[in-house]
Protein backbone atom coordinates (compact mmCIF):
# COMPACT_ATOMS: atom_id res chain seq x y z
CA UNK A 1 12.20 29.14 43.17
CA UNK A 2 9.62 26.54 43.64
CA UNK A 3 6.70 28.84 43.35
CA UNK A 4 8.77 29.98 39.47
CA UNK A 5 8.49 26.18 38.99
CA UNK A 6 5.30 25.53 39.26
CA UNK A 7 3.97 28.30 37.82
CA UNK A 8 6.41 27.15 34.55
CA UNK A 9 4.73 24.00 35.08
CA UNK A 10 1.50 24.65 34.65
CA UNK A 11 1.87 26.70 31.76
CA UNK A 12 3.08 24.18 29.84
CA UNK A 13 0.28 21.65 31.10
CA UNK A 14 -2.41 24.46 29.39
CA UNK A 15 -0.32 24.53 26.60
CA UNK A 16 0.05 21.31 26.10
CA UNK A 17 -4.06 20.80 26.75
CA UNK A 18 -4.45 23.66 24.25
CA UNK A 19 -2.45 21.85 21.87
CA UNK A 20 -4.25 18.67 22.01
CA UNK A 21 -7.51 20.17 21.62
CA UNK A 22 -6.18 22.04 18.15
CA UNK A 23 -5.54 19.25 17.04
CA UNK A 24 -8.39 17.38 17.98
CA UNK A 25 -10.39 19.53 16.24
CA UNK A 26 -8.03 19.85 13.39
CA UNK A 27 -8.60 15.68 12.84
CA UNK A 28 -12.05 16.01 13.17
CA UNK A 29 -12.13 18.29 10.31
CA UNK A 30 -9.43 16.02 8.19
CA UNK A 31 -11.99 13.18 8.78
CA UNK A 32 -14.94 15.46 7.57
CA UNK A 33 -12.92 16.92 4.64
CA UNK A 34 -12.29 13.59 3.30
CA UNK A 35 -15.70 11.70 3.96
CA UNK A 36 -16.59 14.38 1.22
CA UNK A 37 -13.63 14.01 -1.06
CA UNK A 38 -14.28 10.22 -0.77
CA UNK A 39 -18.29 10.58 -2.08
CA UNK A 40 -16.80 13.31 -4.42
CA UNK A 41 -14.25 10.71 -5.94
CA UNK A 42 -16.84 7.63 -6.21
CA UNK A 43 -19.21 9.95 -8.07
CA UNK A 44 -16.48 11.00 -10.63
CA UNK A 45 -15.87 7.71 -11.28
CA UNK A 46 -19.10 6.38 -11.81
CA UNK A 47 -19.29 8.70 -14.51
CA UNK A 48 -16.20 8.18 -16.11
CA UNK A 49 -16.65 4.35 -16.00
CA UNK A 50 -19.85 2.86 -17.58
CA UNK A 51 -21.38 -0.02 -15.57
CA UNK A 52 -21.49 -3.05 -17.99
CA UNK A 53 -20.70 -1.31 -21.36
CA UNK A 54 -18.30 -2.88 -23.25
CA UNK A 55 -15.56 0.36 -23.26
CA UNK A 56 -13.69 -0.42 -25.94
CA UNK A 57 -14.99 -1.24 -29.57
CA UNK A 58 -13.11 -2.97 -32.61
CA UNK A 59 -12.60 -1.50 -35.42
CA UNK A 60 -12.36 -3.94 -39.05
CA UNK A 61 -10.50 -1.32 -41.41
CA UNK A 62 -8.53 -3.19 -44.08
CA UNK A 63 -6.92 0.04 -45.69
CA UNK A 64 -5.39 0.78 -42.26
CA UNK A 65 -1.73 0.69 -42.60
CA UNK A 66 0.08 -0.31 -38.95
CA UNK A 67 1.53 2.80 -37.42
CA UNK A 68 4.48 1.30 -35.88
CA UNK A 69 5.24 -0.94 -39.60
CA UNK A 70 5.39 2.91 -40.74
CA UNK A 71 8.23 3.45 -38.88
CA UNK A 72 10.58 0.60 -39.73
């Protein structure tokens, strides 16, 4: 009965040490995947947002009725 034990025992340990090294590996590869989703982001955004440009421009249109005074 001991010897059943044991042998139960130690199957578990080498699961459980398989286990941990899955997901070990399956961090390390999280880590990696978003090192290169971080770069990926800071790029896009570079592009989307001009570094000192003014963004937004005015407009001076006196014939330009106020959409929401259309409403009412």
């Amino acid at each position: 009965m001991d010897h059943m034990e044991d042998n139960m025992e130690a199957k578990m340990e080498a699961n459980k040490d398989d286990l941990e090294a899955i997901l070990k590996e399956n961090i390390q590869d999280l880590k990696k995947d978003m090192e290169g989703l971080k770069g990926a982001l800071a790029k896009l955004l570079h592009e989307i947002i001009p570094n000192g440009e003014k963004v937004i421009e005015e407009t001076h249109d006196d014939n330009k009725s106020n959409v929401n005074n259309d409403f009412l």
